[in-house]
N, C-alpha and C. Protein backbone atom coordinates (compact mmCIF):
# COMPACT_ATOMS: atom_id res chain seq x y z
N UNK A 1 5.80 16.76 50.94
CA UNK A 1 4.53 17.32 50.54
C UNK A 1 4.73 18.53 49.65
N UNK A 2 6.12 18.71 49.35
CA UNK A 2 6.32 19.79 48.80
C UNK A 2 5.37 20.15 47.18
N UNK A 3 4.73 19.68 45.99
CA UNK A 3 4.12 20.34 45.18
C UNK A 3 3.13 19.41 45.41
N UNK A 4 2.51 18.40 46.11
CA UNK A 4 1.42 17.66 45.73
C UNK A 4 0.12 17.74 47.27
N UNK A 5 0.91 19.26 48.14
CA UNK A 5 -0.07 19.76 48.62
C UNK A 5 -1.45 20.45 48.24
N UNK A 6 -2.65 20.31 48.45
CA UNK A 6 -4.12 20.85 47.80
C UNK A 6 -4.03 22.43 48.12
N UNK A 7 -4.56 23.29 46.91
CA UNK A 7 -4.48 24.84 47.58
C UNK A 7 -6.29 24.41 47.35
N UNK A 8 -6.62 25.70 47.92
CA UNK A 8 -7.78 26.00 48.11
C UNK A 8 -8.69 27.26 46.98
N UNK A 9 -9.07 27.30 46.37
CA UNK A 9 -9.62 28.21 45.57
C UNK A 9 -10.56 28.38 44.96
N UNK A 10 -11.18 29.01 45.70
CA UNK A 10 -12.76 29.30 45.35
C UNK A 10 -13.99 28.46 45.93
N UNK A 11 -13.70 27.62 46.94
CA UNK A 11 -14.33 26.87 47.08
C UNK A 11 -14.02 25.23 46.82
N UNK A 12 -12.89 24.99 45.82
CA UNK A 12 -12.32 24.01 44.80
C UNK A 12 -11.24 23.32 45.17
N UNK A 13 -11.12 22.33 45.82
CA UNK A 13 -9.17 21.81 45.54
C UNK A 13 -9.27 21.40 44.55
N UNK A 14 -7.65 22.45 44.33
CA UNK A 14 -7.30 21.99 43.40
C UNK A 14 -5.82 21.73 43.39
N UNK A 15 -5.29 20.11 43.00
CA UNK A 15 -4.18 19.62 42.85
C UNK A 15 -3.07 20.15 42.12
N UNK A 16 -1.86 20.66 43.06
CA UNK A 16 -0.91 21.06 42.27
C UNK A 16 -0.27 20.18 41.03
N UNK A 17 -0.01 18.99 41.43
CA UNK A 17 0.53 18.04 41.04
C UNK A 17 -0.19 17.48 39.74
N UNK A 18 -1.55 17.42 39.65
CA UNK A 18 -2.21 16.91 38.69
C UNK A 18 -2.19 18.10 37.61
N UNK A 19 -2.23 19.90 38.03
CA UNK A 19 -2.53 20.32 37.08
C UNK A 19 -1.03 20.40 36.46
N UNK A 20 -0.24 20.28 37.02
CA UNK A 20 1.47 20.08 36.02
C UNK A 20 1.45 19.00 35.47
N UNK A 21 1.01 17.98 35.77
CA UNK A 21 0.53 16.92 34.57
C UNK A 21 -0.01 16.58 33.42
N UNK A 22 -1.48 17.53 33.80
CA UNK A 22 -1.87 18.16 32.42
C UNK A 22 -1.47 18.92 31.85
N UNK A 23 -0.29 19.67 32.21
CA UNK A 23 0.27 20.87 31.15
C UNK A 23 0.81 20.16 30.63
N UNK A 24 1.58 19.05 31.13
CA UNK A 24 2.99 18.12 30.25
C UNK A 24 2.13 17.14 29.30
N UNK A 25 1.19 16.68 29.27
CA UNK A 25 0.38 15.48 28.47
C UNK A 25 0.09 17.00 27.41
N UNK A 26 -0.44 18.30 27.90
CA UNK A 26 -1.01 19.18 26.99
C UNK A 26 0.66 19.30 25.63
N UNK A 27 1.27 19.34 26.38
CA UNK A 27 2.31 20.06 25.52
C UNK A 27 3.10 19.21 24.79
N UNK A 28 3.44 17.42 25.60
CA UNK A 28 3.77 16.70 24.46
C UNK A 28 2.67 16.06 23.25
N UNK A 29 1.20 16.51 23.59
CA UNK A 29 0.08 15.99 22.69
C UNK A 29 0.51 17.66 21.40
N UNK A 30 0.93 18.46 21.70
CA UNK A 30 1.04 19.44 20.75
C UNK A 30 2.08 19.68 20.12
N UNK A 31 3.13 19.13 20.39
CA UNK A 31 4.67 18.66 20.00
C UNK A 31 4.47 17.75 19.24
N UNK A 32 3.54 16.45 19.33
CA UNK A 32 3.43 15.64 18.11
C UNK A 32 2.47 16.03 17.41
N UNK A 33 1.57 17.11 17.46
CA UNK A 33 1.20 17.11 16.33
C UNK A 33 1.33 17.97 15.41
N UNK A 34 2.75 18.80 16.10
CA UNK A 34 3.27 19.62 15.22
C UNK A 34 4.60 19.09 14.41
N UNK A 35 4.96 18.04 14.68
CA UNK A 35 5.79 16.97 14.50
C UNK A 35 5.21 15.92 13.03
N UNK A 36 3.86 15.27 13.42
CA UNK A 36 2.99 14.88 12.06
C UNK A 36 2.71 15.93 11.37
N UNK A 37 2.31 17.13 11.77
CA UNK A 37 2.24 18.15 10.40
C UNK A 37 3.11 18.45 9.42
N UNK A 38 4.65 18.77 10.09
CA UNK A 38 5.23 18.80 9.67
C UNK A 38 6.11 17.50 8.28
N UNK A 39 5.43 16.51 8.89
CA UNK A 39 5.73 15.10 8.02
C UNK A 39 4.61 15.26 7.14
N UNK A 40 3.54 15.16 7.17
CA UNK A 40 2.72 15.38 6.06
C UNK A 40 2.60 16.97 5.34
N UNK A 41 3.70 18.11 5.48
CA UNK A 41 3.55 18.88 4.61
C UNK A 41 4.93 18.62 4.09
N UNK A 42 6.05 17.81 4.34
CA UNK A 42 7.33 17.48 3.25
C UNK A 42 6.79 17.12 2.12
N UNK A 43 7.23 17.75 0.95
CA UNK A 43 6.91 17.15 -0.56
C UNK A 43 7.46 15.28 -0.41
N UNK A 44 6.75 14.71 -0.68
CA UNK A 44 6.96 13.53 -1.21
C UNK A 44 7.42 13.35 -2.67
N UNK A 45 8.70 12.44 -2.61
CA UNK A 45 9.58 11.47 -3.67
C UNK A 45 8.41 10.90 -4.77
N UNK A 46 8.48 10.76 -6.09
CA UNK A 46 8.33 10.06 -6.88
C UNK A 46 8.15 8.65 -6.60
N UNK A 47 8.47 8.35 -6.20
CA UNK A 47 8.80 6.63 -5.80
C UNK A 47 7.39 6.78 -4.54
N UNK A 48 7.80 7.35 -3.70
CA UNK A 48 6.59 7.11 -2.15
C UNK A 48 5.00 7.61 -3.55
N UNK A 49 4.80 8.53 -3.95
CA UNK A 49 3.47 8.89 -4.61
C UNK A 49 3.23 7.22 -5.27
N UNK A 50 4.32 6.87 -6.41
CA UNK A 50 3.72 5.92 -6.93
C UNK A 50 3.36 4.46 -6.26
N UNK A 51 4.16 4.18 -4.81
CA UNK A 51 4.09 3.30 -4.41
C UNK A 51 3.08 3.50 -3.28
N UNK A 52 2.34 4.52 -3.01
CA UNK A 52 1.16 4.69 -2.43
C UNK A 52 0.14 4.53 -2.75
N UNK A 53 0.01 4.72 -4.58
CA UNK A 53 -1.06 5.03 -5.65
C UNK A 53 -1.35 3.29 -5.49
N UNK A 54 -0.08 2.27 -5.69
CA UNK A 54 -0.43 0.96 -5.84
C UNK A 54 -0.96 0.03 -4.75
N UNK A 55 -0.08 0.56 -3.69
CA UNK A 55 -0.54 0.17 -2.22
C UNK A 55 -2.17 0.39 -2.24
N UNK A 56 -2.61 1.49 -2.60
CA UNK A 56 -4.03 1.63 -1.83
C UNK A 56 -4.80 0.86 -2.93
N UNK A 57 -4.55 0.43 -4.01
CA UNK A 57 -5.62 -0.21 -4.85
C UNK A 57 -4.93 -2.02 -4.29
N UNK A 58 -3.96 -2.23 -3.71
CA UNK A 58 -3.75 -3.24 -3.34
C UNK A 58 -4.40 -4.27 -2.31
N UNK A 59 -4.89 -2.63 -1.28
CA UNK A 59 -5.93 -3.13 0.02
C UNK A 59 -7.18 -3.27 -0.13
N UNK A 60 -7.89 -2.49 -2.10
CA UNK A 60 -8.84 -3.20 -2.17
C UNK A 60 -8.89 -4.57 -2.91
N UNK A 61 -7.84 -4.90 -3.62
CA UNK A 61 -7.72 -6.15 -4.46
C UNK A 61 -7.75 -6.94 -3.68
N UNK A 62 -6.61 -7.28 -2.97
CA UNK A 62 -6.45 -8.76 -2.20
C UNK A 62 -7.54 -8.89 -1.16
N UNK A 63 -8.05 -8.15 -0.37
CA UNK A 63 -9.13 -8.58 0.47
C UNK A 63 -10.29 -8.87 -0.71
N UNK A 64 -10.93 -8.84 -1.78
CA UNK A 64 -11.64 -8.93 -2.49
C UNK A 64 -11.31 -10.21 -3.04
N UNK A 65 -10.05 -10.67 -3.74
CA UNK A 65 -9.63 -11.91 -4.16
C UNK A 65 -10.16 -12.80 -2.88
N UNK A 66 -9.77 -12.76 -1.73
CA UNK A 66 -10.00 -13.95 -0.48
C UNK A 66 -11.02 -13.90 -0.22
N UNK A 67 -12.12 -12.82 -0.31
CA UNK A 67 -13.40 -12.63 -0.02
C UNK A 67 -13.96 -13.97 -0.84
N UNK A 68 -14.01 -14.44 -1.67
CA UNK A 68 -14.57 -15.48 -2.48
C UNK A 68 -14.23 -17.20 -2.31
N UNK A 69 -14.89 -17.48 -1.62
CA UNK A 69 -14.98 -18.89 -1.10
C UNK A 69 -13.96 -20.13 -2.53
N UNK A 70 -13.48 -20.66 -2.37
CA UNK A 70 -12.41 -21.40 -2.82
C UNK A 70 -13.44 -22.47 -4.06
N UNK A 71 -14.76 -22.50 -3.37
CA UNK A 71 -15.38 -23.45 -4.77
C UNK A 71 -16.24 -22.41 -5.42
N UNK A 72 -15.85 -21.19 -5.60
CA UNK A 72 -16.59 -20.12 -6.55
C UNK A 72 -14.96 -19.58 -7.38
N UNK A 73 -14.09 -19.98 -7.37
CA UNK A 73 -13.31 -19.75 -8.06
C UNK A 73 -13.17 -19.72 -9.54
N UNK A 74 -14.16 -20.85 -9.79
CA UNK A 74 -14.15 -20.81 -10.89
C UNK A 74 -15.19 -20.24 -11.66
N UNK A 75 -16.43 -19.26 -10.43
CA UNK A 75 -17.33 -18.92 -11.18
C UNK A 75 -17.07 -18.01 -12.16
N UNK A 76 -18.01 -18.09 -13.35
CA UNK A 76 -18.24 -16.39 -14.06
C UNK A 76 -19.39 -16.15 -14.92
N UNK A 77 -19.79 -14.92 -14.85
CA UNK A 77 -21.01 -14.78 -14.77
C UNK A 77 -21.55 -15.40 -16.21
N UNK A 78 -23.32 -15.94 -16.20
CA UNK A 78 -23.79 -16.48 -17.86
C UNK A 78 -25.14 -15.88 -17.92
N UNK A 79 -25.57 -14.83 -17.04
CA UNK A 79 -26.66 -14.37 -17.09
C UNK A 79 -26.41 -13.01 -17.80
N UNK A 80 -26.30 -12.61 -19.44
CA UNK A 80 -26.32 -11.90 -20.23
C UNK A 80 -24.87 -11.72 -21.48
N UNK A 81 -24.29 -11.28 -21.51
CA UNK A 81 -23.06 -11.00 -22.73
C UNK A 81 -22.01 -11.44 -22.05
N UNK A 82 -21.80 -12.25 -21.53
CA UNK A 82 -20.47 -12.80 -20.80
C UNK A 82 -19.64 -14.43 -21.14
N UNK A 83 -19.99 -14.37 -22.20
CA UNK A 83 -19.39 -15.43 -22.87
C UNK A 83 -17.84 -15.01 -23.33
N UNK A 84 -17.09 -16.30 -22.97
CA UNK A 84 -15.59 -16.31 -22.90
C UNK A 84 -14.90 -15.52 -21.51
N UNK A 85 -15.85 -14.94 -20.65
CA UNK A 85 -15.00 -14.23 -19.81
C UNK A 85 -14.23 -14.89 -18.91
N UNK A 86 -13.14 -14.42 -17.96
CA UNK A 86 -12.34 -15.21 -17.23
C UNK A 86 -13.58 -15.39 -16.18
N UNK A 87 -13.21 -16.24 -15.59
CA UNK A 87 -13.88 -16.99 -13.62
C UNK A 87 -12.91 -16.04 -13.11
N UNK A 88 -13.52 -16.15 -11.98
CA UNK A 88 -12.90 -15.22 -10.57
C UNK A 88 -11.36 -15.98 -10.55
N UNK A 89 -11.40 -16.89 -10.74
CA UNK A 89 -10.16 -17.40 -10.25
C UNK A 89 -8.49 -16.78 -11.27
N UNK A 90 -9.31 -17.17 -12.85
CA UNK A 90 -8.52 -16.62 -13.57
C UNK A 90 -8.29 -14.80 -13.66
N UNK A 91 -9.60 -13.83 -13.13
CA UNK A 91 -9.44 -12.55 -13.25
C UNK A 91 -7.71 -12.44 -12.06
N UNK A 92 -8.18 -13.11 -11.24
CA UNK A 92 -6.85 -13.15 -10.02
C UNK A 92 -5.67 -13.06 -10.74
N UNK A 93 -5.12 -14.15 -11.39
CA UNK A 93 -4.24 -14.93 -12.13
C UNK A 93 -3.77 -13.73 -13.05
N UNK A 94 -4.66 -13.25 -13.75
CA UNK A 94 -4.31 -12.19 -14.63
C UNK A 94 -3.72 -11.39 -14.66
N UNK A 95 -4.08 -10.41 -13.34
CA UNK A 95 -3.89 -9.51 -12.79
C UNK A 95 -2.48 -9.72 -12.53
N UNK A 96 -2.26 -10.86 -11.50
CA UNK A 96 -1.15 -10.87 -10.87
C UNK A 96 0.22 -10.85 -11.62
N UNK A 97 -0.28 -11.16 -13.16
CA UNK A 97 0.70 -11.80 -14.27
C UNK A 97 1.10 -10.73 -14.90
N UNK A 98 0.40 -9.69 -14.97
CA UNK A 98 0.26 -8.34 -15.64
C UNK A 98 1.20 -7.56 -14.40
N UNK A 99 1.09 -7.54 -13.36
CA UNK A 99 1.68 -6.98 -12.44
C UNK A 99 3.03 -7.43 -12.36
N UNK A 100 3.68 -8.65 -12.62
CA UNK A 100 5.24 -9.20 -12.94
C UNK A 100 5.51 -8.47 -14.09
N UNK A 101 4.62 -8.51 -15.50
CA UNK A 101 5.20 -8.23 -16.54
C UNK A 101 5.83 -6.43 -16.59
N UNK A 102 4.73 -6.21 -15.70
CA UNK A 102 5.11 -4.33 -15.39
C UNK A 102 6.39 -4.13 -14.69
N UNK A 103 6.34 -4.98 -13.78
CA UNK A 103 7.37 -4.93 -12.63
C UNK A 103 8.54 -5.04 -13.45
N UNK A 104 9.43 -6.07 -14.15
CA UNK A 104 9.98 -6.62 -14.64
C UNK A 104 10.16 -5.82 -16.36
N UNK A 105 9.07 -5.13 -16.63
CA UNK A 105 10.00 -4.01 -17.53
C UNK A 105 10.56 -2.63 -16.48
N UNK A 106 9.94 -2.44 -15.50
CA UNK A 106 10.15 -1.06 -14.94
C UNK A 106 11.81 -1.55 -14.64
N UNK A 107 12.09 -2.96 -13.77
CA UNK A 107 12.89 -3.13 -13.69
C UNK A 107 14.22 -3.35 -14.46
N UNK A 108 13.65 -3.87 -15.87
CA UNK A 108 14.76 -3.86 -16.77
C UNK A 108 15.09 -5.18 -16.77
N UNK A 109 14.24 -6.33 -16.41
CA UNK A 109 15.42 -7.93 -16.51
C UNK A 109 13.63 -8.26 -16.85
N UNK A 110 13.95 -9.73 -16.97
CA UNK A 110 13.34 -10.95 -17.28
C UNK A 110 12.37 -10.81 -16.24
N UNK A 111 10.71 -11.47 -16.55
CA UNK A 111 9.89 -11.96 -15.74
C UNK A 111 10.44 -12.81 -15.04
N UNK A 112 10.20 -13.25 -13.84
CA UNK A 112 10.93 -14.11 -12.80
C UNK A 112 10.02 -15.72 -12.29
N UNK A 113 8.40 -15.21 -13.16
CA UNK A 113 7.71 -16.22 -13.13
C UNK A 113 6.79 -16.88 -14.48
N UNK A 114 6.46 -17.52 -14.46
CA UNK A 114 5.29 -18.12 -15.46
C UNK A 114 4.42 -17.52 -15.27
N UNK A 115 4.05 -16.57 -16.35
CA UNK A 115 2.96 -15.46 -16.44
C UNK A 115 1.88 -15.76 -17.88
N UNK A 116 2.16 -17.22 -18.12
CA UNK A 116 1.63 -17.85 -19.64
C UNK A 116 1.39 -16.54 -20.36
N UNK A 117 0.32 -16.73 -21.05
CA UNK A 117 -0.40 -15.78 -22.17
C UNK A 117 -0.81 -14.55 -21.63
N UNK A 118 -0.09 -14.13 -20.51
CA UNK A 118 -1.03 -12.73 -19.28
C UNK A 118 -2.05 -13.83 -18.70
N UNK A 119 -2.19 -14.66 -18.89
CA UNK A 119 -3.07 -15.59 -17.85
C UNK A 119 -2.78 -16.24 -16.23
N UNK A 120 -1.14 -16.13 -16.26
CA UNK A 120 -0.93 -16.57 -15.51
C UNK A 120 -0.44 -18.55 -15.57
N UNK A 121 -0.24 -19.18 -14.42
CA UNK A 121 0.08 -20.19 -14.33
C UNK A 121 -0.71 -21.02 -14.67
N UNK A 122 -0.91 -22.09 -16.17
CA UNK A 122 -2.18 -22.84 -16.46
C UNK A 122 -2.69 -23.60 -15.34
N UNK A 123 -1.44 -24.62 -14.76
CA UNK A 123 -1.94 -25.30 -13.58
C UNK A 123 -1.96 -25.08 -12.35
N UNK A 124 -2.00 -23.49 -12.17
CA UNK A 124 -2.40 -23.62 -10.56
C UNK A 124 -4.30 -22.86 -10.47
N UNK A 125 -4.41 -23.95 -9.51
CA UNK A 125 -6.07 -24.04 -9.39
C UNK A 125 -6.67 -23.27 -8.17
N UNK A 126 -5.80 -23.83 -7.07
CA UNK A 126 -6.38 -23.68 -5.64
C UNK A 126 -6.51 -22.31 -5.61
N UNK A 127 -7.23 -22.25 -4.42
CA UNK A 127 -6.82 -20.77 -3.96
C UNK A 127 -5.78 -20.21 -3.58
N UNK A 128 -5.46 -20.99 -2.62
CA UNK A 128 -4.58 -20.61 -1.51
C UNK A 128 -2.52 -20.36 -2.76
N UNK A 129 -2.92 -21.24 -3.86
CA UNK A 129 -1.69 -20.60 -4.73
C UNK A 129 -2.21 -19.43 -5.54
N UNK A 130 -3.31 -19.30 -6.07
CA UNK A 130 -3.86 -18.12 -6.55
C UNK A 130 -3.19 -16.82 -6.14
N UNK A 131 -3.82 -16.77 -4.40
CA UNK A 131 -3.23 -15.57 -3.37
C UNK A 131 -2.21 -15.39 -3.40
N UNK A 132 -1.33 -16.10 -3.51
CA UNK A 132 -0.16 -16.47 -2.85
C UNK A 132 0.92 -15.84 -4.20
N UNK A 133 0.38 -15.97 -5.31
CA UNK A 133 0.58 -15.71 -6.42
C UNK A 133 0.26 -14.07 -6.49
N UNK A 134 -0.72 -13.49 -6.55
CA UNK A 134 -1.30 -12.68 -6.80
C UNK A 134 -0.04 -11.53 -5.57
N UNK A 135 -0.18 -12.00 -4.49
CA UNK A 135 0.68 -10.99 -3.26
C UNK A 135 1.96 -11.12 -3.60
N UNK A 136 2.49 -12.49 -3.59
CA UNK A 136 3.54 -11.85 -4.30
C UNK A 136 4.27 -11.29 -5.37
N UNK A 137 3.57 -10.92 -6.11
CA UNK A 137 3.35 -9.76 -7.52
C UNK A 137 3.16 -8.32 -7.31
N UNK A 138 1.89 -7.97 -5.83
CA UNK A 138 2.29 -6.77 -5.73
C UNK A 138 3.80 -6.47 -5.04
N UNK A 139 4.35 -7.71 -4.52
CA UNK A 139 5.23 -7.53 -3.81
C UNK A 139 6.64 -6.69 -4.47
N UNK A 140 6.48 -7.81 -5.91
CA UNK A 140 7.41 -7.87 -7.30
C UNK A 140 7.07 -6.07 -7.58
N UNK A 141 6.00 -5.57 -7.69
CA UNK A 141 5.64 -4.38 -8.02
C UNK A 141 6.37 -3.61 -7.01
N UNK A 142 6.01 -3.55 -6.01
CA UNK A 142 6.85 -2.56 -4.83
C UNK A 142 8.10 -2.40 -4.95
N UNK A 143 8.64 -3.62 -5.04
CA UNK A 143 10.39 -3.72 -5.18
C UNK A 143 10.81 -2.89 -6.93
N UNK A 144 9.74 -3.34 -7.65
CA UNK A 144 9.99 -2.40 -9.07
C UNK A 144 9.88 -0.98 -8.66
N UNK A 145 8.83 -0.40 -8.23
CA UNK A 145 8.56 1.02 -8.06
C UNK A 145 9.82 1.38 -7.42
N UNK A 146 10.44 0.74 -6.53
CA UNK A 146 11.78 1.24 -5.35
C UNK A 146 12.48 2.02 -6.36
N UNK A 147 12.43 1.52 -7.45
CA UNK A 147 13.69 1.53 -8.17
C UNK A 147 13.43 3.23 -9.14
N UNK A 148 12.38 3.54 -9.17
CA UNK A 148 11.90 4.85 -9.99
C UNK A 148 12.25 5.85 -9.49
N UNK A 149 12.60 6.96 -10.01
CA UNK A 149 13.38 8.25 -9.46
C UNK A 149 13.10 9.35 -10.37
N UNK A 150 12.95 10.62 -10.06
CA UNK A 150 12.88 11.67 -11.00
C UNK A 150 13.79 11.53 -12.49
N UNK A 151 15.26 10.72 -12.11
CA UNK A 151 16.11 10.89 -13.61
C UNK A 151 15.02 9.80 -14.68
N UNK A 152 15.25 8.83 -14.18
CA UNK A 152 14.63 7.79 -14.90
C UNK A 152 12.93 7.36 -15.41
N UNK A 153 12.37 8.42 -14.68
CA UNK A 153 10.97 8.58 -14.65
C UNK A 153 9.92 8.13 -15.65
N UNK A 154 10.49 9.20 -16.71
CA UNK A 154 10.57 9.13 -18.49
C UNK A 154 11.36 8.89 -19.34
N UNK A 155 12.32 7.63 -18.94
CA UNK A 155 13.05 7.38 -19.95
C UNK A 155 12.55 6.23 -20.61
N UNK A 156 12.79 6.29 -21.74
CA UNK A 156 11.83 5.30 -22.61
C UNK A 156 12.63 4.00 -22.32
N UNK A 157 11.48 2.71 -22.32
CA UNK A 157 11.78 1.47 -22.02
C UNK A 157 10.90 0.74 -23.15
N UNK A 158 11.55 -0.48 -22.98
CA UNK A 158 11.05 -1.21 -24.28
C UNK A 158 9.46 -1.82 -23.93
N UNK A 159 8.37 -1.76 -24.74
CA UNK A 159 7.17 -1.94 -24.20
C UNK A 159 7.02 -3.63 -24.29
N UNK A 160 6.34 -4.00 -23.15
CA UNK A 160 5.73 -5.06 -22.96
C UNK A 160 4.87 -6.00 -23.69
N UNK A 161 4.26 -5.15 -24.71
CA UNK A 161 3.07 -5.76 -25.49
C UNK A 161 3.13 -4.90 -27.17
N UNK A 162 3.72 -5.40 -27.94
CA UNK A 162 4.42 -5.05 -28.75
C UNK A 162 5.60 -4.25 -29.06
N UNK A 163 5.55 -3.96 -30.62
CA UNK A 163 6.72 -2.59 -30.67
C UNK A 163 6.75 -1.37 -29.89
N UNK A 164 7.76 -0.79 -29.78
CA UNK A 164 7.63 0.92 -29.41
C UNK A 164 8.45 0.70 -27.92
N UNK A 165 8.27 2.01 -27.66
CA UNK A 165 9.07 2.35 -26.02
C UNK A 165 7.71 2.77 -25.20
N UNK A 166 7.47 2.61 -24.09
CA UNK A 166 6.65 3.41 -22.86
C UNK A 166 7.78 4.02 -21.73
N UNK A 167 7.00 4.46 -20.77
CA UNK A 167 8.30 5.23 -19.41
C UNK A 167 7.72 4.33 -18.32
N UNK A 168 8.62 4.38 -17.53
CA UNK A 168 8.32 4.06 -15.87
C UNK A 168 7.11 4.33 -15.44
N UNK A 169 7.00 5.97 -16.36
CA UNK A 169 5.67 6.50 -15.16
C UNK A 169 4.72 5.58 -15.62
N UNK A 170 4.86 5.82 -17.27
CA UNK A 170 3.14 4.97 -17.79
C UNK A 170 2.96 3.35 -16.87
N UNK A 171 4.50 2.93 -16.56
CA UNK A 171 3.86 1.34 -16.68
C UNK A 171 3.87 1.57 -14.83
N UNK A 172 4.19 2.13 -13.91
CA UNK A 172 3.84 2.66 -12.67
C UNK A 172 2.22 3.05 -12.75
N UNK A 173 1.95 3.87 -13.34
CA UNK A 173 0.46 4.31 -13.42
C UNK A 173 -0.60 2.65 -13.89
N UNK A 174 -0.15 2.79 -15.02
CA UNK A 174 -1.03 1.15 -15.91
C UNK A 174 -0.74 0.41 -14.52
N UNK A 175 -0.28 -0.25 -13.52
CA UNK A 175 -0.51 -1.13 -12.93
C UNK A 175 -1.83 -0.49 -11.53
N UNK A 176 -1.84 0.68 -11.38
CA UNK A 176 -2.88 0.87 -10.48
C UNK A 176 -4.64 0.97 -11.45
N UNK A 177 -4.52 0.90 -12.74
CA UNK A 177 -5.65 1.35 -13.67
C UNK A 177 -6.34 0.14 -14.01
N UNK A 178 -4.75 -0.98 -13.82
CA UNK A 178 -5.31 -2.70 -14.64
C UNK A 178 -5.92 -3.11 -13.19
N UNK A 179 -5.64 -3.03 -12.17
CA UNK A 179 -6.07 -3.63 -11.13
C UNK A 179 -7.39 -3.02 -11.02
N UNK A 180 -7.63 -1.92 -10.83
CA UNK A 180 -8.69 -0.89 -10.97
C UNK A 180 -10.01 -1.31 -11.51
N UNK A 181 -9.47 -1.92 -12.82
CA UNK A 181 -10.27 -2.45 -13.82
C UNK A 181 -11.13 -3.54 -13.89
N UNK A 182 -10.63 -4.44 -13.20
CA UNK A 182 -10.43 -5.52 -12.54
C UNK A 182 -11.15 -5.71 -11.15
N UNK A 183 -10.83 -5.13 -10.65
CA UNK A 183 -11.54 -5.03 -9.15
C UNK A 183 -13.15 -4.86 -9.36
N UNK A 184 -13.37 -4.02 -10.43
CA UNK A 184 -14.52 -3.17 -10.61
C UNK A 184 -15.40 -4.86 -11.49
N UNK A 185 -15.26 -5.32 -12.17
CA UNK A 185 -15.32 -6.67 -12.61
C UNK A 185 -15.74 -7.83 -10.95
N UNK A 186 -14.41 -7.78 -10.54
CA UNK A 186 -14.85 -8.75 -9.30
C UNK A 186 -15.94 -8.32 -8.67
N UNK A 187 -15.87 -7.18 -7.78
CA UNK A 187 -16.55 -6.47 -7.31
C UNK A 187 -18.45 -7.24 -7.75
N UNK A 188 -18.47 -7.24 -9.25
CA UNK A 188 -19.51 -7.87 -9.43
C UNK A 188 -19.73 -9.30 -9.57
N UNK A 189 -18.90 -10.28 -9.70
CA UNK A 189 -18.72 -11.55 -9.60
C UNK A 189 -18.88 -11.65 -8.03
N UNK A 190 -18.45 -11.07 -7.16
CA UNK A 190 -18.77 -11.14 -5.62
C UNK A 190 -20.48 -11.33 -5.23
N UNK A 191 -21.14 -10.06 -5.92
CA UNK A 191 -22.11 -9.41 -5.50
C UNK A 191 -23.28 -10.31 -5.65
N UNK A 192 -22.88 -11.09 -6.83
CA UNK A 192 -23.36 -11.85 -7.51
C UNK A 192 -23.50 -13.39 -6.93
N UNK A 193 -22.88 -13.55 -6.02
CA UNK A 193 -22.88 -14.64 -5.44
C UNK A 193 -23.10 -14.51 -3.83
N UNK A 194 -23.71 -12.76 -3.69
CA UNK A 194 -24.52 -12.53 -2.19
C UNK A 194 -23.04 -12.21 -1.53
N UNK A 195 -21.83 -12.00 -1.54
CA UNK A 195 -20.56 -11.40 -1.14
C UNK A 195 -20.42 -10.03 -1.30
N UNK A 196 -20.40 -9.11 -0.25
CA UNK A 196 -20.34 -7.64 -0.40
C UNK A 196 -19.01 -7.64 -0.10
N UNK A 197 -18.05 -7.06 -0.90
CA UNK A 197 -16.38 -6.80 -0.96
C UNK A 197 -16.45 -6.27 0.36
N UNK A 198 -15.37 -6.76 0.44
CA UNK A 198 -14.72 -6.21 2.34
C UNK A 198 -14.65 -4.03 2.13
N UNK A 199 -13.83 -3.67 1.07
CA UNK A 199 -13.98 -2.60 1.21
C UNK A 199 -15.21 -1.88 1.34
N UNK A 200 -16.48 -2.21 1.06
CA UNK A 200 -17.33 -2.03 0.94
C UNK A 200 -17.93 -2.23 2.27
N UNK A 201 -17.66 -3.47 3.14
CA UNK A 201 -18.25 -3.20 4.49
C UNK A 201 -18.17 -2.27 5.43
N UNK A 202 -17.25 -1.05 5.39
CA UNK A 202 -17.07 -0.31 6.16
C UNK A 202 -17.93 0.88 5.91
């Protein structure tokens, strides 16, 4: 019975045993969160900023791509100035193709897929290769960003879409701006067909 005898005080038992419990839950709840503070005030790497910047426009893209039912793929909008524009299916395709071609200069070698005209793959239709396509591109992107570092940051690389040189950073940045761009596009091809983007439901 030695500490989990009741004292008496004031009228009150009160448990030895329980209140040393709450000191220890008090003190390891304040140990971690002096532990996460300390992790979120380390300066962050070059590489973690840019691969955060892409990540978070990633969690609104792909839930937005699947948001759209598999026989609206090919919609796009004809109610005002929208002649020649891509269908939902091809904005996907695009994107994802643009996201290899970035990857794949940051990286320094060859595209690794059929990225046609920035259109992407002529014959894939479905959805389910669309996605499949599209994720693994940001994937291609992540593994590119790994590779960025303060030396190499700004060193000029040969540009993608004509003559001249760009840097890491520009074509790191351009892939969170093209998606961006893009999203903001779907976003209304969704809306448009009574689909409120998942980011948007919360």
């Amino acid at each position: 019975m030695a500490i989990s005898h009741a004292i008496e005080t004031g009228g009150i038992i009160v448990n030895q045993e329980n209140r040393f419990a709450s000191l220890a839950v008090f003190v390891l709840a304040l140990a971690a969160f002096s532990s996460a503070q300390k992790m979120m005030d380390a300066p962050r790497t070059v590489t973690q900023v840019l691969d955060h910047s892409v990540t978070n426009i990633e969690h609104e893209f792909t839930p937005a791509a699947e948001a759209m039912p598999e026989e609206k793929f090919g919609f796009a909008p004809t109610n005002g100035e929208f002649k020649g524009v891509r269908t939902y299916g091809e904005q996907i395709k695009h994107v994802a193709a643009v996201n290899y071609i970035f990857g794949a200069v940051i990286l320094g070698e060859k595209v690794p897929v059929d990225v046609g005209d920035e259109s992407g793959p002529a014959g894939m239709k479905s959805k389910a290769e669309i996605i499949s396509y599209l994720k693994e591109s940001f994937a291609y992107v992540h593994k590119a960003l790994a590779t960025v570092n303060e030396k190499n940051l700004v060193e000029p690389v040969k540009s993608p879409f004509g003559e001249g040189t760009v840097t890491r950073l520009g074509l790191a940045t351009s892939v969170s701006a093209h998606c961006s761009d893009h999203y903001g596009q779907m976003v209304e091809y969704l809306r448009m067909n009574g689909i409120v983007p998942p980011a948007s439901r919360m």
